[in-house]
N, C-alpha and C. Protein backbone atom coordinates (compact mmCIF):
# COMPACT_ATOMS: atom_id res chain seq x y z
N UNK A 1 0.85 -1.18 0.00
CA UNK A 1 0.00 0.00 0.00
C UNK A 1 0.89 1.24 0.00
N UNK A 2 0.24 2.22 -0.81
CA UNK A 2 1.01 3.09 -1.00
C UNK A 2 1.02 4.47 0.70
N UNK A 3 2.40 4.66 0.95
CA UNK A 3 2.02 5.30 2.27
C UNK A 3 1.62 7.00 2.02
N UNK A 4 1.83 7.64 1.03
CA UNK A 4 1.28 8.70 0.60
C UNK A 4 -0.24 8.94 0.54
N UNK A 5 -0.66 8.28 -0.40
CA UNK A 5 -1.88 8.16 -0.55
C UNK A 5 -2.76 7.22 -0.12
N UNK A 6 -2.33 6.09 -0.04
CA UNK A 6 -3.12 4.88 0.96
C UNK A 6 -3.49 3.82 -0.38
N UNK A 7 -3.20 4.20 -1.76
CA UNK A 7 -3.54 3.31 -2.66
C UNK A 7 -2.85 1.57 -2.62
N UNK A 8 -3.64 1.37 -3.89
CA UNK A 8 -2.77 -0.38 -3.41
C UNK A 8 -1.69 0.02 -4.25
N UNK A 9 -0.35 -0.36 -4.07
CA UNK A 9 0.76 -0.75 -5.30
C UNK A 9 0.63 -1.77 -5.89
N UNK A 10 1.42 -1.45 -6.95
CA UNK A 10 1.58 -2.79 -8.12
C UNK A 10 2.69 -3.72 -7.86
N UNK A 11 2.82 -4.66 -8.15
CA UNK A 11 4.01 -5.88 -8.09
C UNK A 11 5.72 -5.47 -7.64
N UNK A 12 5.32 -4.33 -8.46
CA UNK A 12 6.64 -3.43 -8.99
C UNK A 12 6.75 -2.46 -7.69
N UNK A 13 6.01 -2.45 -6.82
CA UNK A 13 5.71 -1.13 -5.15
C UNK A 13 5.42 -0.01 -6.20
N UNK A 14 5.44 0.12 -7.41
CA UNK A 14 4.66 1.75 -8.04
C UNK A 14 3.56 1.67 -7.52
N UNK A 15 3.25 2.68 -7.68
CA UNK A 15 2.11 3.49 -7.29
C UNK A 15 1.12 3.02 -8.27
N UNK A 16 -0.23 2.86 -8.05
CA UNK A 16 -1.19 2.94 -9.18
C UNK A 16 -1.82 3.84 -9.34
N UNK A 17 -1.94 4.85 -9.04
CA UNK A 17 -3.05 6.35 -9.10
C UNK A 17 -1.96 7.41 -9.41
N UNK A 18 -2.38 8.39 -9.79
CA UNK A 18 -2.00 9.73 -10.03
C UNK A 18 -1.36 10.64 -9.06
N UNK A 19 -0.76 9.90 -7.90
CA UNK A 19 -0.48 10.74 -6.64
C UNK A 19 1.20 11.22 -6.92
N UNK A 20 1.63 10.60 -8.10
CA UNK A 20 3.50 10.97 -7.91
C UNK A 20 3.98 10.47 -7.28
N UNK A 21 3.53 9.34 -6.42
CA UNK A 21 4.64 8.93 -5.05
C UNK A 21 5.52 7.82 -5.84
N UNK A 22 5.03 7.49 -6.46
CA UNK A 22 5.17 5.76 -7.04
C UNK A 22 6.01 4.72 -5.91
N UNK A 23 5.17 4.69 -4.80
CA UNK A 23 5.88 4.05 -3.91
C UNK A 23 6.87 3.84 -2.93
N UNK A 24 8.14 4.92 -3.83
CA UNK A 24 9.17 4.95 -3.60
C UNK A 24 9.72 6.37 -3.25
N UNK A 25 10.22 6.75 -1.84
CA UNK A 25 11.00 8.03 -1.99
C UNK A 25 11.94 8.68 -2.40
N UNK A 26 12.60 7.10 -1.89
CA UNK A 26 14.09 7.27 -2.22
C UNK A 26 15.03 8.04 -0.97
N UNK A 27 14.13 7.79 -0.02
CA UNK A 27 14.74 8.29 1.34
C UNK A 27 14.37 7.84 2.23
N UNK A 28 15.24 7.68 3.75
CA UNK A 28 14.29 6.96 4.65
C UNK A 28 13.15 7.69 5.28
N UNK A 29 11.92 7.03 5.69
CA UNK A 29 11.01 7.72 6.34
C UNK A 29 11.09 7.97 7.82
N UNK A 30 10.87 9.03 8.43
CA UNK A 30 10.98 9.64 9.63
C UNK A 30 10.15 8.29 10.30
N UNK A 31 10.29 7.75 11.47
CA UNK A 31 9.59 7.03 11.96
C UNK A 31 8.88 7.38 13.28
N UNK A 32 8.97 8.65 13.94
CA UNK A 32 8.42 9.33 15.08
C UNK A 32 8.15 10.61 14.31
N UNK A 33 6.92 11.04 15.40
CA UNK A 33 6.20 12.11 15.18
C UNK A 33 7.12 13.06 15.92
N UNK A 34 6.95 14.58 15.78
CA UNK A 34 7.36 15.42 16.65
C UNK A 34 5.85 15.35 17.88
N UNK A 35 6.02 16.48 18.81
CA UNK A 35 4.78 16.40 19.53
C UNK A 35 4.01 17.31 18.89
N UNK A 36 4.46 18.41 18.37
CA UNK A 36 3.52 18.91 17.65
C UNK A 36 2.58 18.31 16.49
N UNK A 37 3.04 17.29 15.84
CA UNK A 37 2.99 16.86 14.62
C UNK A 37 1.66 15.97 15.12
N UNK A 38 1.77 15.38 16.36
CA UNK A 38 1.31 14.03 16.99
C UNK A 38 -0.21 14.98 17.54
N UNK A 39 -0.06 16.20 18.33
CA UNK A 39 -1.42 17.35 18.76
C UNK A 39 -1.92 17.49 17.16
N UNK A 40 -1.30 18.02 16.06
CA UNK A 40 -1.92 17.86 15.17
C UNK A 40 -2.88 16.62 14.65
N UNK A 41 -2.30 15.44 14.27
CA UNK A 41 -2.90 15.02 13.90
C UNK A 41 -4.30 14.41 14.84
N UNK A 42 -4.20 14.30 16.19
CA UNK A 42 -5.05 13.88 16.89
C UNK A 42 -6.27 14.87 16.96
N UNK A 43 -5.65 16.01 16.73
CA UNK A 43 -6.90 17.36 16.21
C UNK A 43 -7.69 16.99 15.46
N UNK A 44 -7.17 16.75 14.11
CA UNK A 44 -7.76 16.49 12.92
C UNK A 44 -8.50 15.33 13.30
N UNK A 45 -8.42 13.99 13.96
CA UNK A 45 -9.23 12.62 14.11
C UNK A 45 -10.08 13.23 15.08
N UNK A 46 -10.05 13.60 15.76
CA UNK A 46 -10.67 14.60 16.56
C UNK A 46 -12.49 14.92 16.02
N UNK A 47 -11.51 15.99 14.95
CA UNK A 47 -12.37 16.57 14.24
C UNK A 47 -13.20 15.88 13.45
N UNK A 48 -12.76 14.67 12.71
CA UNK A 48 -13.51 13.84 12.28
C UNK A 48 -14.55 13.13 13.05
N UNK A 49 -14.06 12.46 14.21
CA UNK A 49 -14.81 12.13 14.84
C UNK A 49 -16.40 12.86 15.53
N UNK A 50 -15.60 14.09 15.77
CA UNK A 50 -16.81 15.00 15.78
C UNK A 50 -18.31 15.12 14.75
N UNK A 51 -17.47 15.00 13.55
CA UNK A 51 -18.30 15.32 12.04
C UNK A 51 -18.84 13.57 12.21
N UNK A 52 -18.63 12.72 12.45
CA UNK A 52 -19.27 10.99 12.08
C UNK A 52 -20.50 10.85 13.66
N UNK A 53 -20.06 11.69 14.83
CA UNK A 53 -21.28 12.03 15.90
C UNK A 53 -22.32 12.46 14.91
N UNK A 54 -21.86 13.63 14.60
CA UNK A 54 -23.20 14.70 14.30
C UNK A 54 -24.10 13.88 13.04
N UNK A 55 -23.06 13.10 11.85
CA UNK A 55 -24.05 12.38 11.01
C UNK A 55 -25.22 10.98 11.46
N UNK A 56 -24.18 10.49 12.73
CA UNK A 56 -25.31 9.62 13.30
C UNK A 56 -26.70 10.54 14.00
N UNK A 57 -26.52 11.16 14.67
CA UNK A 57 -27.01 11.95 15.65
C UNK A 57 -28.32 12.23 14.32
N UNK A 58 -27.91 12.99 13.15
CA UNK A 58 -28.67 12.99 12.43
C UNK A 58 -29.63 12.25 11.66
N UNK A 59 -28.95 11.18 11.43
CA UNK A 59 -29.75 9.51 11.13
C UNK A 59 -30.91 9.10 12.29
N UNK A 60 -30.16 9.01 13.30
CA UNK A 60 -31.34 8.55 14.49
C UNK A 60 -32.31 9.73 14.16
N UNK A 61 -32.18 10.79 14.60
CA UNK A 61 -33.60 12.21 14.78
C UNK A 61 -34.45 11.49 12.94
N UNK A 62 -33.42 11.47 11.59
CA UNK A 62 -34.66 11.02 11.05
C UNK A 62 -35.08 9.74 10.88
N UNK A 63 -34.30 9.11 11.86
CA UNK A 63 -35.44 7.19 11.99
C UNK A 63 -36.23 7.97 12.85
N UNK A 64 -36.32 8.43 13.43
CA UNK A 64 -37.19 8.19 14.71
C UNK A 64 -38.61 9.04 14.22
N UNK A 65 -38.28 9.58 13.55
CA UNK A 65 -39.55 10.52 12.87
C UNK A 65 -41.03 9.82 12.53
């Protein structure tokens, strides 16, 4: 799987989609977050999580109708 974009790779680790990564960096990848990096992203799931409440929340009010 591609770690850029999340696509599947091909045989070859290219990339299959249009993202440019083709798999390969050609460098090693950082393997720790900074802490900032780590508050960020937990923001953002955060935030998602927030937005997947409010669509249930919304489903139930119109079952229940």
């Amino acid at each position: 799987m591609c770690k850029d974009c999340g696509c599947m790779t091909g045989q070859d680790n290219s990339c299959n989609c249009n993202c440019d990564c083709n798999g390969n960096s050609g460098h090693l990848d950082r393997r720790y977050q900074t802490k900032g990096e780590q508050i960020a992203e937990l923001e953002a799931y955060l935030s998602e999580l927030k937005t997947e409440v409010q669509a249930v929340e919304e489903h139930l009010a119109d079952l229940r109708k």
